[in-house]
PDB file of N, CA and C in Angstrom:
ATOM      1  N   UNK A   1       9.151 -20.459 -20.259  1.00  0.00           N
ATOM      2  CA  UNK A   1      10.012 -21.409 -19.577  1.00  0.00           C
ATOM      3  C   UNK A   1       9.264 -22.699 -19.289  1.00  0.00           C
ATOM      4  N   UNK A   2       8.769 -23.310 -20.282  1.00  0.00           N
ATOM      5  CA  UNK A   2       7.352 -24.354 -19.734  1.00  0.00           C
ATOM      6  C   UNK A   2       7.009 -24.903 -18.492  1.00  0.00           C
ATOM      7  N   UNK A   3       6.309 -23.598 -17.735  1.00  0.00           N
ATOM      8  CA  UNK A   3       5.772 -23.796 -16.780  1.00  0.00           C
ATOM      9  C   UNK A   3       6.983 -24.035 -15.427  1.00  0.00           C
ATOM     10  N   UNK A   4       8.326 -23.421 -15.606  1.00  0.00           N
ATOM     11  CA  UNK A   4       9.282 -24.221 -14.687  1.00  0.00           C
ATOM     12  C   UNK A   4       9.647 -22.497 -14.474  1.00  0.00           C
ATOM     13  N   UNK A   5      10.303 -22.502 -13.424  1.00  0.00           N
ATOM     14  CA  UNK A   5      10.922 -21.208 -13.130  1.00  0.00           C
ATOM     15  C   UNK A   5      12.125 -21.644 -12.054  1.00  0.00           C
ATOM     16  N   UNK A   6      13.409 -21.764 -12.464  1.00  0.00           N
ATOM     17  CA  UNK A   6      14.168 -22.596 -11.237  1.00  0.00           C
ATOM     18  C   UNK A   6      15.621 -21.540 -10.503  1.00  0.00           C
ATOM     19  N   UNK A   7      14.142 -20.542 -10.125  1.00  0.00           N
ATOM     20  CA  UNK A   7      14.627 -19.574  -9.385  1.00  0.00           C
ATOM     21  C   UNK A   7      15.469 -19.837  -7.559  1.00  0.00           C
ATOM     22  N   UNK A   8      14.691 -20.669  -7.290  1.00  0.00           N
ATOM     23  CA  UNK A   8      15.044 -21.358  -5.848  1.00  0.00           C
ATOM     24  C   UNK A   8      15.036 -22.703  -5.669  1.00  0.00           C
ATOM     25  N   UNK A   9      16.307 -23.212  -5.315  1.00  0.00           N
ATOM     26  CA  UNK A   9      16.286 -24.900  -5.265  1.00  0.00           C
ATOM     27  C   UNK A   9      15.039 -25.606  -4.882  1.00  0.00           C
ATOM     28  N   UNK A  10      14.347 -25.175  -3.996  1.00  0.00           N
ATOM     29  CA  UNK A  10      13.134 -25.916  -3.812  1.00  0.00           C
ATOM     30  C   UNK A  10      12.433 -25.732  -4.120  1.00  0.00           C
ATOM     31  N   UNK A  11      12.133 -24.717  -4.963  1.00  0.00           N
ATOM     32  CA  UNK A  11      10.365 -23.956  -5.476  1.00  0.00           C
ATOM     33  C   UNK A  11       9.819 -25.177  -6.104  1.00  0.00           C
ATOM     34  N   UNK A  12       8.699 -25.341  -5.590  1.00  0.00           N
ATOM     35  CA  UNK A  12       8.284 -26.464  -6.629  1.00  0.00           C
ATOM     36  C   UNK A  12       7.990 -25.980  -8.726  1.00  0.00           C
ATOM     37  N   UNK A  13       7.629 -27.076  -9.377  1.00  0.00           N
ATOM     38  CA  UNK A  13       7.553 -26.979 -10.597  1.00  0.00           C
ATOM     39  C   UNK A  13       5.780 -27.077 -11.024  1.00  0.00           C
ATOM     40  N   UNK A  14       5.344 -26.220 -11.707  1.00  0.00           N
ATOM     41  CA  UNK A  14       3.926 -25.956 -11.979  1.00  0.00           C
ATOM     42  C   UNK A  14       3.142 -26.310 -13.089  1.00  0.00           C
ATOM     43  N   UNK A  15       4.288 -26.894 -13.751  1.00  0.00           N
ATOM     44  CA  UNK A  15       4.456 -27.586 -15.161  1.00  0.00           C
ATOM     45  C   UNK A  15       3.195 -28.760 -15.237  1.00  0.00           C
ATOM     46  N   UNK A  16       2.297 -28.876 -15.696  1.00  0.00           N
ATOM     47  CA  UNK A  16       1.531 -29.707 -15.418  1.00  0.00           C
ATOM     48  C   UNK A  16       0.111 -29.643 -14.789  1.00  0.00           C
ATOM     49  N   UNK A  17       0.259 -28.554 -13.878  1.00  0.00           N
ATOM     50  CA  UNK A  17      -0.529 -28.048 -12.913  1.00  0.00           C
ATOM     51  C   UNK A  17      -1.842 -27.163 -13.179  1.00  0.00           C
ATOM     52  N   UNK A  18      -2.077 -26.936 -14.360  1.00  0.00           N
ATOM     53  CA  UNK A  18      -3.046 -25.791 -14.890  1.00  0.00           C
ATOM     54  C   UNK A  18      -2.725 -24.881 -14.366  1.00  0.00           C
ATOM     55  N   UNK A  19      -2.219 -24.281 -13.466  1.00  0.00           N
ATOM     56  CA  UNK A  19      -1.656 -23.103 -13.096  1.00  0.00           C
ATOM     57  C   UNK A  19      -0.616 -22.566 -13.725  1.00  0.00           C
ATOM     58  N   UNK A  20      -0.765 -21.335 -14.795  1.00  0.00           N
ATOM     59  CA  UNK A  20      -0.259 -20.859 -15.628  1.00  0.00           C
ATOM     60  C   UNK A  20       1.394 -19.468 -14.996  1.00  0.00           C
ATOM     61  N   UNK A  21       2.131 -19.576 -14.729  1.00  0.00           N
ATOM     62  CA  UNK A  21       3.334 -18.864 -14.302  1.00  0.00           C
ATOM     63  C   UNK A  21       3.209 -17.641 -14.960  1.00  0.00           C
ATOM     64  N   UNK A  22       2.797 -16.630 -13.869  1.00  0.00           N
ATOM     65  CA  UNK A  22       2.959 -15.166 -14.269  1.00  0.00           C
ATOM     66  C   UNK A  22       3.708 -14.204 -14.216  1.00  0.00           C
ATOM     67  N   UNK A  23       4.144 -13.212 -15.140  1.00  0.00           N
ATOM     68  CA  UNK A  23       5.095 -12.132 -15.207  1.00  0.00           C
ATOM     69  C   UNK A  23       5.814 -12.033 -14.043  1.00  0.00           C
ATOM     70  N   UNK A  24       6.537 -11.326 -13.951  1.00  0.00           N
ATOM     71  CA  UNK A  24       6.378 -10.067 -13.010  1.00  0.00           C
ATOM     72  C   UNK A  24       5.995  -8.725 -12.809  1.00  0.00           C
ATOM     73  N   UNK A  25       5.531  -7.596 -12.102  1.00  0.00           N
ATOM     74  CA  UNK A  25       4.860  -7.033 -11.635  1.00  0.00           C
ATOM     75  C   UNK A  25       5.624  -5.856 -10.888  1.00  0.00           C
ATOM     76  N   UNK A  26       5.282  -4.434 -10.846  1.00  0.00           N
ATOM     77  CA  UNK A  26       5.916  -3.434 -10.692  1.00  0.00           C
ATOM     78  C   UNK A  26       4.362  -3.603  -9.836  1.00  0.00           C
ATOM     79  N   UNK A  27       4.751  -3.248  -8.417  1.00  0.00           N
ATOM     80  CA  UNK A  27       2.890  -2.632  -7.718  1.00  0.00           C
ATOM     81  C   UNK A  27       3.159  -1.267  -7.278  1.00  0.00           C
ATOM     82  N   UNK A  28       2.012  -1.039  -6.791  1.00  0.00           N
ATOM     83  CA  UNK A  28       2.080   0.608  -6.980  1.00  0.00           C
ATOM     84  C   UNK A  28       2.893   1.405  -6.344  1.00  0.00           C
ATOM     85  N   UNK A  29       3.718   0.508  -5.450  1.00  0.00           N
ATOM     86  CA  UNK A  29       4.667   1.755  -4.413  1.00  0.00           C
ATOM     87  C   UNK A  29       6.450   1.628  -5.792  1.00  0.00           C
ATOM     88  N   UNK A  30       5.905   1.045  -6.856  1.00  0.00           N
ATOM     89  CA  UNK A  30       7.537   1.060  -7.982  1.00  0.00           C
ATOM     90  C   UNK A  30       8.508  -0.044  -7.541  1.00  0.00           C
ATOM     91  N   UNK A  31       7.748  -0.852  -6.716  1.00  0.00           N
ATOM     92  CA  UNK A  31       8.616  -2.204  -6.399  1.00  0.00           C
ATOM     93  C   UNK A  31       8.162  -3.341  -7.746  1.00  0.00           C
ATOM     94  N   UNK A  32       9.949  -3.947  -7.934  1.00  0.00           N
ATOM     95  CA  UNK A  32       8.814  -5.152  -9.069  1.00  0.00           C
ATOM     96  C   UNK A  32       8.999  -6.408  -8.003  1.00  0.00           C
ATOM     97  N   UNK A  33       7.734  -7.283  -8.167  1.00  0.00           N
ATOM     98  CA  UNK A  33       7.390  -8.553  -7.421  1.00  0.00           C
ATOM     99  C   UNK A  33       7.612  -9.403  -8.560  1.00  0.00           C
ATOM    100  N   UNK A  34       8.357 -10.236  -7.705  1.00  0.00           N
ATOM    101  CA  UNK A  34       8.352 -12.067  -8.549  1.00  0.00           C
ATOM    102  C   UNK A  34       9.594 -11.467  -9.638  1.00  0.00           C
ATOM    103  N   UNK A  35      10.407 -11.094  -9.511  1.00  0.00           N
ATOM    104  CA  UNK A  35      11.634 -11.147 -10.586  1.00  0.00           C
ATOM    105  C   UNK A  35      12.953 -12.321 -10.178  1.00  0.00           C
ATOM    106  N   UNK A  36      12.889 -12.878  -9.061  1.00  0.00           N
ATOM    107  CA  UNK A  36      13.400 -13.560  -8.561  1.00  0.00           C
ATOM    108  C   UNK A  36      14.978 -12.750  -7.607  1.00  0.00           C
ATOM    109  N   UNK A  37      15.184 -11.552  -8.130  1.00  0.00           N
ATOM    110  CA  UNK A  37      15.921 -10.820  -7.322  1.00  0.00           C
ATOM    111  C   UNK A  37      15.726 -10.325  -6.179  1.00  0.00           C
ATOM    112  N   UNK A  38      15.031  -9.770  -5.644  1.00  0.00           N
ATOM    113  CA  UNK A  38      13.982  -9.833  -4.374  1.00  0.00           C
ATOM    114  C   UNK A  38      15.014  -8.243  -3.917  1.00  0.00           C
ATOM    115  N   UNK A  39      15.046  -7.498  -5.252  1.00  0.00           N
ATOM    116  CA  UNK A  39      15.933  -6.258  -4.810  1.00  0.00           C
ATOM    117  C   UNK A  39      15.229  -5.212  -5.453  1.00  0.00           C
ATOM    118  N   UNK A  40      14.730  -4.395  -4.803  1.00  0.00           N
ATOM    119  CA  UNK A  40      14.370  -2.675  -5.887  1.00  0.00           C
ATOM    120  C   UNK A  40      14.596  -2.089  -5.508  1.00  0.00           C
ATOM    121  N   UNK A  41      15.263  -0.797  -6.187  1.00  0.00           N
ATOM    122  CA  UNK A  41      15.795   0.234  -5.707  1.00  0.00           C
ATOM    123  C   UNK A  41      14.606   1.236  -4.397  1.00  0.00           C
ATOM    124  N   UNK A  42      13.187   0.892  -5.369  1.00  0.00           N
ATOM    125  CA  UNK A  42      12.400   1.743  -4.692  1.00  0.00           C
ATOM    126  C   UNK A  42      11.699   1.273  -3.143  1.00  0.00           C
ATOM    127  N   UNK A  43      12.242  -0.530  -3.068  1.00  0.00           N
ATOM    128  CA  UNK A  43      11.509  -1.295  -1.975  1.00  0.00           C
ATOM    129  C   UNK A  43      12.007  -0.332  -0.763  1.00  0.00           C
ATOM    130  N   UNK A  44      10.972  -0.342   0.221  1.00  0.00           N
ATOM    131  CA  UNK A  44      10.820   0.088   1.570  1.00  0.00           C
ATOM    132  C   UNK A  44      12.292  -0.382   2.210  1.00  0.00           C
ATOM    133  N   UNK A  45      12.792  -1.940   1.943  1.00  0.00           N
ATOM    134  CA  UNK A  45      13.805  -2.499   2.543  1.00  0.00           C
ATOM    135  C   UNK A  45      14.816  -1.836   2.560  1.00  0.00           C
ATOM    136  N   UNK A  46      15.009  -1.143   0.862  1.00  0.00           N
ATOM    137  CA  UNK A  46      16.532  -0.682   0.832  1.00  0.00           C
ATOM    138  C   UNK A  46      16.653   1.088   1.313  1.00  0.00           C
ATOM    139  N   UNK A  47      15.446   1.264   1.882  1.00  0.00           N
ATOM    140  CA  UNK A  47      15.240   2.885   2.082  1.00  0.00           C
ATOM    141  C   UNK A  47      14.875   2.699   3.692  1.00  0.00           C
ATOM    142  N   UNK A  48      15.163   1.792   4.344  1.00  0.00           N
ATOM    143  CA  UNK A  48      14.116   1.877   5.794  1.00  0.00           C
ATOM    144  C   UNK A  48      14.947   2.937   6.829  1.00  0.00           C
ATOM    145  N   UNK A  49      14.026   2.980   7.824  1.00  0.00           N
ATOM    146  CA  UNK A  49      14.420   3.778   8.695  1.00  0.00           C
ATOM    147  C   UNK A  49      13.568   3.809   9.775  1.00  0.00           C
ATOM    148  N   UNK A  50      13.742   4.384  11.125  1.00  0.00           N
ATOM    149  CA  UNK A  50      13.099   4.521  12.352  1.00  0.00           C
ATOM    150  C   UNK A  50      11.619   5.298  11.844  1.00  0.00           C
ATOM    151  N   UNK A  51      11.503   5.574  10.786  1.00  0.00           N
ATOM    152  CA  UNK A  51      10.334   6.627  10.285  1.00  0.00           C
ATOM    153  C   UNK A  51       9.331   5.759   9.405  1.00  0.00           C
ATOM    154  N   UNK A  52       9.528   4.352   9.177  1.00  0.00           N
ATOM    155  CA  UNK A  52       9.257   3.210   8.075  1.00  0.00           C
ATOM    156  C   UNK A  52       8.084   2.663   8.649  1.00  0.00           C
ATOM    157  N   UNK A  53       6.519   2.294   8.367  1.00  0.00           N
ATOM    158  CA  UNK A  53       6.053   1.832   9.120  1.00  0.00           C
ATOM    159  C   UNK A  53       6.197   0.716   8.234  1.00  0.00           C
ATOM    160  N   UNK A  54       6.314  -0.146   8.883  1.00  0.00           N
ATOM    161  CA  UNK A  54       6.422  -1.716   8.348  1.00  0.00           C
ATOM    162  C   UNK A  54       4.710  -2.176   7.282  1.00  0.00           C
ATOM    163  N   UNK A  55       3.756  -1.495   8.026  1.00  0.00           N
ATOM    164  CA  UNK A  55       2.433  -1.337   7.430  1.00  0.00           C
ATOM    165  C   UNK A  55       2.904  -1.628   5.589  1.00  0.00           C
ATOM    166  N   UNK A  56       3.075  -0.732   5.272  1.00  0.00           N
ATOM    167  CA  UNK A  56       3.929  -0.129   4.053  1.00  0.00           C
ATOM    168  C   UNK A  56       3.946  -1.644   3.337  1.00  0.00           C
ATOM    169  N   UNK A  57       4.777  -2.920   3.599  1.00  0.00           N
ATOM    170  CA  UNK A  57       4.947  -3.350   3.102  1.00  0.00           C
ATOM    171  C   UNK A  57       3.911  -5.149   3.149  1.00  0.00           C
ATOM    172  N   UNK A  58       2.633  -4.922   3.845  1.00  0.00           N
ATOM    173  CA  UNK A  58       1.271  -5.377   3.852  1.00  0.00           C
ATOM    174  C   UNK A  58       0.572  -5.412   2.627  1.00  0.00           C
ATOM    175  N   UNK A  59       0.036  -6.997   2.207  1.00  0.00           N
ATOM    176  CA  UNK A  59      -0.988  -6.753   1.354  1.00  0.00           C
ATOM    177  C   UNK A  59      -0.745  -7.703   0.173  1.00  0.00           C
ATOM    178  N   UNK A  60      -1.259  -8.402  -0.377  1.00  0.00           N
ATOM    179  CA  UNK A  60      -1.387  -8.545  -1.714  1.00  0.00           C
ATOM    180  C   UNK A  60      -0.440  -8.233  -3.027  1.00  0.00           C
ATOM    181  N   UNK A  61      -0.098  -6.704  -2.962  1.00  0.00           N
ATOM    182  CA  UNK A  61       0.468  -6.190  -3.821  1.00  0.00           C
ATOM    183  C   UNK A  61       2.148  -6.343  -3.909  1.00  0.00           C
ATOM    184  N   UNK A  62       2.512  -7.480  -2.624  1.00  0.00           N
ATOM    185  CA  UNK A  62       3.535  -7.230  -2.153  1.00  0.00           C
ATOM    186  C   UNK A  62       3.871  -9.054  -2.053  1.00  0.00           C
ATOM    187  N   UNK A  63       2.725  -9.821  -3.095  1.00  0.00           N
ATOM    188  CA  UNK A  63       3.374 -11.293  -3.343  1.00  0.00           C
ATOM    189  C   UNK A  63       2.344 -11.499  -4.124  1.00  0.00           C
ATOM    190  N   UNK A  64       3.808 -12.582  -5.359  1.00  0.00           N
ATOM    191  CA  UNK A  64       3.598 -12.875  -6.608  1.00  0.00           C
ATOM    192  C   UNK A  64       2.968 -14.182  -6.446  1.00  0.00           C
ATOM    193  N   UNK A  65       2.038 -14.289  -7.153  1.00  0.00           N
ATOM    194  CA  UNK A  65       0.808 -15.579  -7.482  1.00  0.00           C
ATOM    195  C   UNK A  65       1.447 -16.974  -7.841  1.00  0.00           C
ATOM    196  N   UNK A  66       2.750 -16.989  -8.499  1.00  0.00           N
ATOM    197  CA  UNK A  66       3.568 -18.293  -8.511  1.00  0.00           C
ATOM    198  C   UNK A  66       5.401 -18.059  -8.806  1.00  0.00           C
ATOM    199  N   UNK A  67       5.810 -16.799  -8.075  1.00  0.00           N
ATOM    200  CA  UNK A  67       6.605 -16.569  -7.977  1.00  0.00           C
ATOM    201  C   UNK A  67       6.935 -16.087  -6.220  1.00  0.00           C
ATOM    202  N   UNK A  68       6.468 -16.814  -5.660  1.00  0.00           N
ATOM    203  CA  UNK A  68       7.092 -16.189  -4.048  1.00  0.00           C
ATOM    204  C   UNK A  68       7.939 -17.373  -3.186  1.00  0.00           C
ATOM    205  N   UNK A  69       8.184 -16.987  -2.627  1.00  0.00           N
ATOM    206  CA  UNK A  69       8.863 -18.222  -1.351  1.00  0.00           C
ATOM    207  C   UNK A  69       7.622 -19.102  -0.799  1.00  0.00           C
ATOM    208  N   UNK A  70       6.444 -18.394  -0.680  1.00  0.00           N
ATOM    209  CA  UNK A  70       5.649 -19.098   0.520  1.00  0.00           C
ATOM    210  C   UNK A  70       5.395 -20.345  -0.523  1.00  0.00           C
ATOM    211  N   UNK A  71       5.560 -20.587  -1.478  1.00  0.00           N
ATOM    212  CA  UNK A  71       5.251 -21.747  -2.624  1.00  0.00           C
ATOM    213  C   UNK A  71       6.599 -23.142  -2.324  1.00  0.00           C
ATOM    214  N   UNK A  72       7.155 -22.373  -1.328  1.00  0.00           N
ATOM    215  CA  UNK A  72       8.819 -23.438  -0.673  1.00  0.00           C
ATOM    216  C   UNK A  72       8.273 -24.414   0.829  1.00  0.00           C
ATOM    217  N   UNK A  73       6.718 -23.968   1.178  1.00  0.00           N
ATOM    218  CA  UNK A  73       6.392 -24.194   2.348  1.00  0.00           C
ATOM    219  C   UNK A  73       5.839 -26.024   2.224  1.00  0.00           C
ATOM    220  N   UNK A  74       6.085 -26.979   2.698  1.00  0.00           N
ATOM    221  CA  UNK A  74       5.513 -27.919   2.380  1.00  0.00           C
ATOM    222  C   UNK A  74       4.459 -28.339   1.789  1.00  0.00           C
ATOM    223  N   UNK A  75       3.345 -27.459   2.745  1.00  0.00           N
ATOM    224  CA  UNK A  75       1.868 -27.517   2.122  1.00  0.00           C
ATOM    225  C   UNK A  75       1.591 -27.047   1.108  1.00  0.00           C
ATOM    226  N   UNK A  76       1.945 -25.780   0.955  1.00  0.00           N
ATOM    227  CA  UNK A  76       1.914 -25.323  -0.541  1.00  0.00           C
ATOM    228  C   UNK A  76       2.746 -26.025  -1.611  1.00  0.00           C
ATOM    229  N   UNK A  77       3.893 -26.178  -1.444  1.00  0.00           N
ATOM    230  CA  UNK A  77       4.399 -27.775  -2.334  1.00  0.00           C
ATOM    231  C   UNK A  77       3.789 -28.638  -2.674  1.00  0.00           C
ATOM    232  N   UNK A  78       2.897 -29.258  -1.880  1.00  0.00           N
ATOM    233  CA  UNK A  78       2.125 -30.238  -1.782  1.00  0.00           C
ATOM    234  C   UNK A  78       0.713 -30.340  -2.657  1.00  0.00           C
ATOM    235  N   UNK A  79       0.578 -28.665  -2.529  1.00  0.00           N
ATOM    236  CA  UNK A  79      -0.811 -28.642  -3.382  1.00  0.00           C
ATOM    237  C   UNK A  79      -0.134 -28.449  -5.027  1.00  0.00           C
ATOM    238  N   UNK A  80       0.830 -28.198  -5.379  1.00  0.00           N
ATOM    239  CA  UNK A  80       1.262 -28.204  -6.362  1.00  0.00           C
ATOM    240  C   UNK A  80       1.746 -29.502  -7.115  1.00  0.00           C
ATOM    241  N   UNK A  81       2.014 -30.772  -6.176  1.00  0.00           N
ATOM    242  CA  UNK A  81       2.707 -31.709  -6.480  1.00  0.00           C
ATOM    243  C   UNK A  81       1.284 -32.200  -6.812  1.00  0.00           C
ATOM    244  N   UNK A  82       0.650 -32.047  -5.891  1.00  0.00           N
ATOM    245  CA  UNK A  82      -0.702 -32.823  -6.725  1.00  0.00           C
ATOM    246  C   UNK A  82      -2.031 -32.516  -7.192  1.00  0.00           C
ATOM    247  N   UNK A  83      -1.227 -31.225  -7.944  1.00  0.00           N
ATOM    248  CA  UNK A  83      -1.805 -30.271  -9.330  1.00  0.00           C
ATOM    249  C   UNK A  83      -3.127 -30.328  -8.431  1.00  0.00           C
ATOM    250  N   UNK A  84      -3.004 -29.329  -7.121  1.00  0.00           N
ATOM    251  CA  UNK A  84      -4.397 -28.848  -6.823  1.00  0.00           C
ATOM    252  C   UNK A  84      -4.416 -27.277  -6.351  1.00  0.00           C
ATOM    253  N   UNK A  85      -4.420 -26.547  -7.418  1.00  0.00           N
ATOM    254  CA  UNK A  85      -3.977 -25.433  -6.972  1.00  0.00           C
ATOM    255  C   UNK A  85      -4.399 -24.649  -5.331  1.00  0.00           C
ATOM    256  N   UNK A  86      -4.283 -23.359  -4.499  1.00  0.00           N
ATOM    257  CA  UNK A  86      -5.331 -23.297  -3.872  1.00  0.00           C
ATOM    258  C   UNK A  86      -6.688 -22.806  -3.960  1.00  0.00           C
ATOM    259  N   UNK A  87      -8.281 -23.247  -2.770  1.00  0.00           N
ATOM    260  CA  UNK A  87      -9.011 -23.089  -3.468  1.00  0.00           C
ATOM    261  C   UNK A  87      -9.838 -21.690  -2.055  1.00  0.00           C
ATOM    262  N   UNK A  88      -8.699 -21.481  -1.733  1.00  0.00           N
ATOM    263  CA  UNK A  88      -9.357 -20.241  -0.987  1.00  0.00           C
ATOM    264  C   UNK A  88      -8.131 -18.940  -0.641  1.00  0.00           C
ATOM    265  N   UNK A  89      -7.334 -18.798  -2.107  1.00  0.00           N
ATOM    266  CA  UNK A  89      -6.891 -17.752  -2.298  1.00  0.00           C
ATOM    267  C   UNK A  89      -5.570 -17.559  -1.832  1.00  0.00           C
ATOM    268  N   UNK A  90      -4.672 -16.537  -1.384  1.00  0.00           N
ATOM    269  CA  UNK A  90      -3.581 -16.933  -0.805  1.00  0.00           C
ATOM    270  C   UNK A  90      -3.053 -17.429   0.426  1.00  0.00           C
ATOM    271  N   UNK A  91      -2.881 -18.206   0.965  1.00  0.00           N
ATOM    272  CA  UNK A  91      -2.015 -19.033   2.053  1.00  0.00           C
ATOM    273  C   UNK A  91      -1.298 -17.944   2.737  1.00  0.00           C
ATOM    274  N   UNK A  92      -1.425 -17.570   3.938  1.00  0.00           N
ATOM    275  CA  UNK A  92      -0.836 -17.119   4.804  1.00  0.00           C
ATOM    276  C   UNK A  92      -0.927 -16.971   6.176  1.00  0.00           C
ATOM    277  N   UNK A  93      -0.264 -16.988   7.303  1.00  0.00           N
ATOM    278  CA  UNK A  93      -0.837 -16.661   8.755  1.00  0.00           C
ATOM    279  C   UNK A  93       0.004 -15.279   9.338  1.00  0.00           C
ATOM    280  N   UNK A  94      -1.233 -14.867  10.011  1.00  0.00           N
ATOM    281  CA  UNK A  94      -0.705 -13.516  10.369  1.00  0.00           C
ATOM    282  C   UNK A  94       0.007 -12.943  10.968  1.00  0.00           C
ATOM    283  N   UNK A  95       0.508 -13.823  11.898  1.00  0.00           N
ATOM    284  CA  UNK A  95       1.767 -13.643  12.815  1.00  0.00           C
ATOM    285  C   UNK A  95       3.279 -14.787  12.570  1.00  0.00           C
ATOM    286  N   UNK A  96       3.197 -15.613  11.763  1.00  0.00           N
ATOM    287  CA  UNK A  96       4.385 -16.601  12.149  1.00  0.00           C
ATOM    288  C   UNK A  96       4.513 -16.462  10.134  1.00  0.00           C
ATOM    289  N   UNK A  97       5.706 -16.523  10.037  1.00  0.00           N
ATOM    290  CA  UNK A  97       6.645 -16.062   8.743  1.00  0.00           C
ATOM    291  C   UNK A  97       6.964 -18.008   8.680  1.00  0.00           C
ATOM    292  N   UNK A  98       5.495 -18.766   7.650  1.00  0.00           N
ATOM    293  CA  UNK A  98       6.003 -19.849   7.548  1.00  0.00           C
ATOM    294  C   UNK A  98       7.173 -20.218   6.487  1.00  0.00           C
ATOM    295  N   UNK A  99       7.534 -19.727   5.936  1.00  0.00           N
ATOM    296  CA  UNK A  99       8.748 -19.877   5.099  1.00  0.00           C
ATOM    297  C   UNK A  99      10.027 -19.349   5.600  1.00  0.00           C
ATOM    298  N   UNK A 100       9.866 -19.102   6.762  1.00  0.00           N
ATOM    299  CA  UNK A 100      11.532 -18.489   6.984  1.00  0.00           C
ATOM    300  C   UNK A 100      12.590 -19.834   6.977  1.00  0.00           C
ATOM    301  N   UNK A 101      13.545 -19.814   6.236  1.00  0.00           N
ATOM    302  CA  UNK A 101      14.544 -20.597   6.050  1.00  0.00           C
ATOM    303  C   UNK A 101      14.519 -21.390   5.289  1.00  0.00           C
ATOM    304  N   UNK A 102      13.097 -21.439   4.142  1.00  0.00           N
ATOM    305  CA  UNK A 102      13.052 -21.836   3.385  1.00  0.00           C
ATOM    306  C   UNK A 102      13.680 -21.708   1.758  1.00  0.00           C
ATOM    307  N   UNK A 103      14.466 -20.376   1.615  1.00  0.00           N
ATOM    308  CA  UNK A 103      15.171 -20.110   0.732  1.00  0.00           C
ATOM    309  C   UNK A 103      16.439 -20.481   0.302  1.00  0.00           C
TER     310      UNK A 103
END
């Protein structure tokens, strides 16, 4: 798709960026990441319950390298607009969900 994926109105475009747009990804609990459906039969979401530890869905394995929302967040926009990818791995804070409403 040269370098474009125009899965979400705002995702930025990577086209340009040396940052190469990767698959998607089945991780080990049989969820696939980055398909842009954000639905699996096997995700924790569609099975939860009072018995669910949220733990479960922690980690790495559980967001795509240039397929996620947090890439909708300004700053991360920003490093993309001016083709600088990041240079200390993935962007996140541990308590505040910076992309909420960004979809």
């Amino acid at each position: 798709m040269d370098e474009t994926l125009p899965h979400q109105i705002s995702s930025p475009d990577f086209k340009g960026t040396g940052m190469k747009m990767q698959a998607p990804f089945v991780n080990e609990h049989g969820v696939v990441i980055g398909d842009s459906l954000y639905d699996s039969s096997n995700s924790p979401l569609n099975n939860w319950s009072t018995d669910t530890d949220p733990e479960v869905m922690a980690g790495d394995e559980w967001v795509h390298p240039t397929n996620d929302i947090g890439w909708n967040t300004n700053m991360n926009r920003d490093l993309i607009e001016k083709k600088a990818p990041p240079k200390e791995g993935m962007l996140r804070h541990p308590t505040k969900d910076s992309s909420y409403g960004k979809d």
